[in-house]
N, C-alpha and C. Protein backbone atom coordinates (compact mmCIF):
# COMPACT_ATOMS: atom_id res chain seq x y z
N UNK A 1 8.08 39.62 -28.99
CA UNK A 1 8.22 39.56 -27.57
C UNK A 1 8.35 38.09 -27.14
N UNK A 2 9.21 37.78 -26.43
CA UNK A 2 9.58 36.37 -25.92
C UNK A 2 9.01 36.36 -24.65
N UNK A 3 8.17 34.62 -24.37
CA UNK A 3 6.94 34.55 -23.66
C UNK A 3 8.07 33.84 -22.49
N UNK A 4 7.64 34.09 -21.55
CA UNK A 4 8.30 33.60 -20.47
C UNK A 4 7.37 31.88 -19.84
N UNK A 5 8.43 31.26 -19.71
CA UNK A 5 7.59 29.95 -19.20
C UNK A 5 8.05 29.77 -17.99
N UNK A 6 6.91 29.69 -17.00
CA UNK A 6 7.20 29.69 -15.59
C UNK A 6 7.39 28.66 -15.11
N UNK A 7 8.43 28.52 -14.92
CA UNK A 7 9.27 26.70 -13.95
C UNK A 7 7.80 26.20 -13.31
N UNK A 8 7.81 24.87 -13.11
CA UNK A 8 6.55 24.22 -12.10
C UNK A 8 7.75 24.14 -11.01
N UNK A 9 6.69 24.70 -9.49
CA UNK A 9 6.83 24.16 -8.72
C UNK A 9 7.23 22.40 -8.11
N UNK A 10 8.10 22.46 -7.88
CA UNK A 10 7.96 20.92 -7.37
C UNK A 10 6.75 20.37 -6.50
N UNK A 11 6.42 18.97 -6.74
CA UNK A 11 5.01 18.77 -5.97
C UNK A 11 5.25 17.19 -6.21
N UNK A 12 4.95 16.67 -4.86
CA UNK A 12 5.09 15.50 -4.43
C UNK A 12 3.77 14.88 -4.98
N UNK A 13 2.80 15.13 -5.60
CA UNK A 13 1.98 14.76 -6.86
C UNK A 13 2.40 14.51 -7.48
N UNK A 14 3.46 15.21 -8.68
CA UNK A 14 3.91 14.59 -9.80
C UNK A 14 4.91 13.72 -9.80
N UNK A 15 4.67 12.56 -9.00
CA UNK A 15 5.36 11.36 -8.91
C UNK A 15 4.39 10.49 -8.78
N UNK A 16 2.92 10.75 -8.30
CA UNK A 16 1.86 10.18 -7.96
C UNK A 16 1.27 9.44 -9.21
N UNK A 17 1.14 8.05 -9.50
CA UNK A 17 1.01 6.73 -10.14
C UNK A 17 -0.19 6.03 -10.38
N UNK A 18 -1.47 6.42 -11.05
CA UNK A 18 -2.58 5.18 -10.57
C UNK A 18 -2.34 4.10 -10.73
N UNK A 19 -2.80 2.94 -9.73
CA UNK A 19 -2.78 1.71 -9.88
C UNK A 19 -3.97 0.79 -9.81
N UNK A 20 -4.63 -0.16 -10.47
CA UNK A 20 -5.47 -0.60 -10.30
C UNK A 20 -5.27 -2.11 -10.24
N UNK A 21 -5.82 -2.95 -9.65
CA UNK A 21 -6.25 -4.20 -8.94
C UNK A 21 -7.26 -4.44 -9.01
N UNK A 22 -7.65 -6.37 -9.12
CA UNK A 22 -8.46 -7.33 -9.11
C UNK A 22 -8.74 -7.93 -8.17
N UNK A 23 -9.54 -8.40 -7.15
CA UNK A 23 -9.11 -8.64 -6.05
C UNK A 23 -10.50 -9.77 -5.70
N UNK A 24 -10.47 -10.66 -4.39
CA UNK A 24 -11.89 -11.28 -4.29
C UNK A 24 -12.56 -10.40 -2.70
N UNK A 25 -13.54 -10.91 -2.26
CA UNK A 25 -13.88 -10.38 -1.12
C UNK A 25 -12.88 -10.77 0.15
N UNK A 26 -12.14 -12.08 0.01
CA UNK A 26 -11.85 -12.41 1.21
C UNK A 26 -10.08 -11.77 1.43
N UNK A 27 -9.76 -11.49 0.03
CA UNK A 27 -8.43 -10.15 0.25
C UNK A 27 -8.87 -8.83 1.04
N UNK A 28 -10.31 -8.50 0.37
CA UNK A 28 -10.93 -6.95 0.73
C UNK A 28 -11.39 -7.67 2.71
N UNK A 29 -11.47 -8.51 2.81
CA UNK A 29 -11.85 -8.98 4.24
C UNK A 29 -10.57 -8.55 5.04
N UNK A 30 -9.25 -9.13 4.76
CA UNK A 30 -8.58 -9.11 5.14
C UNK A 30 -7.60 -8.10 5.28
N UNK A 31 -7.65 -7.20 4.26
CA UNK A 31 -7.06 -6.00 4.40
C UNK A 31 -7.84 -4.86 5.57
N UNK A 32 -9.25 -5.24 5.28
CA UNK A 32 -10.24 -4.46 6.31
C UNK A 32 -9.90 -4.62 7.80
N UNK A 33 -9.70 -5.92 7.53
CA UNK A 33 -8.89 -6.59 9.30
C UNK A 33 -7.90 -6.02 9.62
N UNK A 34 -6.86 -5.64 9.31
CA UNK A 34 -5.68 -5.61 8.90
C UNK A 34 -5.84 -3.68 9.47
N UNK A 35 -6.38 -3.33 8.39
CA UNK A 35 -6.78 -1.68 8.56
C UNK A 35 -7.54 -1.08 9.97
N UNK A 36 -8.15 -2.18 10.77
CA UNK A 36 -9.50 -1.99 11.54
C UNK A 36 -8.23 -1.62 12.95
N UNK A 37 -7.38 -2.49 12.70
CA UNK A 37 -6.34 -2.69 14.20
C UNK A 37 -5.40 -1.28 13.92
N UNK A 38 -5.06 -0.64 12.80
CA UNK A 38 -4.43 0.21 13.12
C UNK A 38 -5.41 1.47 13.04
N UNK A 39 -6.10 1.95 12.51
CA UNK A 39 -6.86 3.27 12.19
C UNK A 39 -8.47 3.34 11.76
N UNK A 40 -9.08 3.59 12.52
CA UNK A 40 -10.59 3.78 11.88
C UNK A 40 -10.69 4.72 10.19
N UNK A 41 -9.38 5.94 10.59
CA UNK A 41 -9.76 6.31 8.96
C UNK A 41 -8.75 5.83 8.04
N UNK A 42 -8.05 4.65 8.50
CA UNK A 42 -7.21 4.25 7.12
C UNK A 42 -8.21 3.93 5.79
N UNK A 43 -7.63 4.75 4.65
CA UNK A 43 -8.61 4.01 3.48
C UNK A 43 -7.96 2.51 2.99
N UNK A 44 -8.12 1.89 2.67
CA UNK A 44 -7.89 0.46 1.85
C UNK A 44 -6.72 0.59 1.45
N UNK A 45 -6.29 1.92 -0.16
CA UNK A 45 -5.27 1.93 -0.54
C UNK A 45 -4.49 2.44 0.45
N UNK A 46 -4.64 3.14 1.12
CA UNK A 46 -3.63 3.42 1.80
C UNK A 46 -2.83 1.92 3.04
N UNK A 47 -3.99 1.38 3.78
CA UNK A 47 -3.49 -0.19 4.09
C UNK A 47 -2.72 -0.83 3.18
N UNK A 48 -3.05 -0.91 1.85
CA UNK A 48 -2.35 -1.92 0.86
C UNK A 48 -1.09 -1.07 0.75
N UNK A 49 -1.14 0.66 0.54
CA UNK A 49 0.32 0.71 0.38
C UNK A 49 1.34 0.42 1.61
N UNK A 50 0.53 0.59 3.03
CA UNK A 50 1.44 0.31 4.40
C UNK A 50 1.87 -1.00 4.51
N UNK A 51 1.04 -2.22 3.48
CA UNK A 51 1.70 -3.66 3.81
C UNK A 51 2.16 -4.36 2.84
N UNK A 52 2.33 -3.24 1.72
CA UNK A 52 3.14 -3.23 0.79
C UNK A 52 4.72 -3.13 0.77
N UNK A 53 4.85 -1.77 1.88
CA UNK A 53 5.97 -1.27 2.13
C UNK A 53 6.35 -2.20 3.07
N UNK A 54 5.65 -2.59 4.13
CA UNK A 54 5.96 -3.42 5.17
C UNK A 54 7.33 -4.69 4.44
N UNK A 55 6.38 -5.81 3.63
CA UNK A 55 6.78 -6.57 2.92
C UNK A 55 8.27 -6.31 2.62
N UNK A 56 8.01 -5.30 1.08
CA UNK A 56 8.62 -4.59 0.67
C UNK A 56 10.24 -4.06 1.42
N UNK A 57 10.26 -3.37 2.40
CA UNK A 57 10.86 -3.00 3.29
C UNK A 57 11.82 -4.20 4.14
N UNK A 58 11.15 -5.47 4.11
CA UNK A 58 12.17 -6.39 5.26
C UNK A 58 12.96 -7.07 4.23
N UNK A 59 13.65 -6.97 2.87
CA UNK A 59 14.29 -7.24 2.63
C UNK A 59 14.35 -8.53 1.77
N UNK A 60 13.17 -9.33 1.95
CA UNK A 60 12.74 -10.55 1.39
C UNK A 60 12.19 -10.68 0.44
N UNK A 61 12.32 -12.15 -0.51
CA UNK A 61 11.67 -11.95 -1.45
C UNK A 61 10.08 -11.97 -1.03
N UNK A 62 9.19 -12.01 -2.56
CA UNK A 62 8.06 -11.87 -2.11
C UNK A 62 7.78 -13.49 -1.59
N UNK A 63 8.23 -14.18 -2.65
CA UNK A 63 7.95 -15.63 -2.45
C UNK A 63 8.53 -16.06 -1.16
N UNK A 64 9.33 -15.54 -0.28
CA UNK A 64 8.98 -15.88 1.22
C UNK A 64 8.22 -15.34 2.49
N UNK A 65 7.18 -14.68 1.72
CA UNK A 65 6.15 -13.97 2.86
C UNK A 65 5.22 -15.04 2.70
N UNK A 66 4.32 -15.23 3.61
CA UNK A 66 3.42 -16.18 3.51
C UNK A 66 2.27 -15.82 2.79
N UNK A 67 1.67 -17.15 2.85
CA UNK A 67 1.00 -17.29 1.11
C UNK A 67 -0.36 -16.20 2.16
N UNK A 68 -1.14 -15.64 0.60
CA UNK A 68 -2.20 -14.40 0.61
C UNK A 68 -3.55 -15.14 1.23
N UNK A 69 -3.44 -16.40 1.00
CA UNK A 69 -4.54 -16.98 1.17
C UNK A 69 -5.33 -17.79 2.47
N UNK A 70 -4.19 -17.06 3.56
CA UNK A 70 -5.11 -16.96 4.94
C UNK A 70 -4.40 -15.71 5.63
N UNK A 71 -5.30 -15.62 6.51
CA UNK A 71 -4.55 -14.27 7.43
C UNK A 71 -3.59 -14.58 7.91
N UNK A 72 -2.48 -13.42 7.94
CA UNK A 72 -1.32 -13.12 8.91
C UNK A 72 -1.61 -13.53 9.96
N UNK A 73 -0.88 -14.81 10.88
CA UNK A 73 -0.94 -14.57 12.43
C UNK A 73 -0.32 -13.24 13.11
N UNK A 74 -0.70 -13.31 14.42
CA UNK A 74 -0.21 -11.62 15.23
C UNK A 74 1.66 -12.12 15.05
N UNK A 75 1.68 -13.02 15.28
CA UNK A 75 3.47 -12.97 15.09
C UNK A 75 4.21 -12.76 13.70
N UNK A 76 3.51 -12.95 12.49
CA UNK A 76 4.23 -12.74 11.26
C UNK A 76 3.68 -11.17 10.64
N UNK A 77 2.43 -10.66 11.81
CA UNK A 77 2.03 -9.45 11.34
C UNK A 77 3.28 -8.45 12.00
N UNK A 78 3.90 -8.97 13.30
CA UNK A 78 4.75 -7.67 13.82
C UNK A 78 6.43 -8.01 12.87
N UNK A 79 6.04 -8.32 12.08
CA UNK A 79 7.16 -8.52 11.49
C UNK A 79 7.43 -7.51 10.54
């Protein structure tokens, strides 16, 4: 008797990636900042993936976003 194998459903999970990061407090400060102005329940990763994409998204390299090591002013954040 020939066993039948049932197709998987498609599922926007199985594209889903862990990623892990090193980070100091004053990145985790700043992403918290960052998270606090748009959503009380944004989680962290989810901030890092929204200013990831942000970045990501305008077309630039990385090496012309400004450096990690102070906060975004409000004018390079609506960018």
């Amino acid at each position: 008797m020939k066993r039948m194998i049932r197709k998987k459903e498609p599922n926007s999970l199985d594209n889903d990636r862990s990623f892990q990061m090193r980070t100091d407090a004053l990145f985790l400060a700043q992403v918290d900042d960052w998270r606090s102005k748009r959503s009380s329940t944004l989680s962290r990763a989810e901030a890092i993936r929204q200013m990831v994409a942000k970045v990501a998204s305008g077309g630039g390299e990385f090496g012309d976003h400004p450096t990690a090591d102070r906060p975004l002013t409000q004018e390079e954040d609506k960018r």
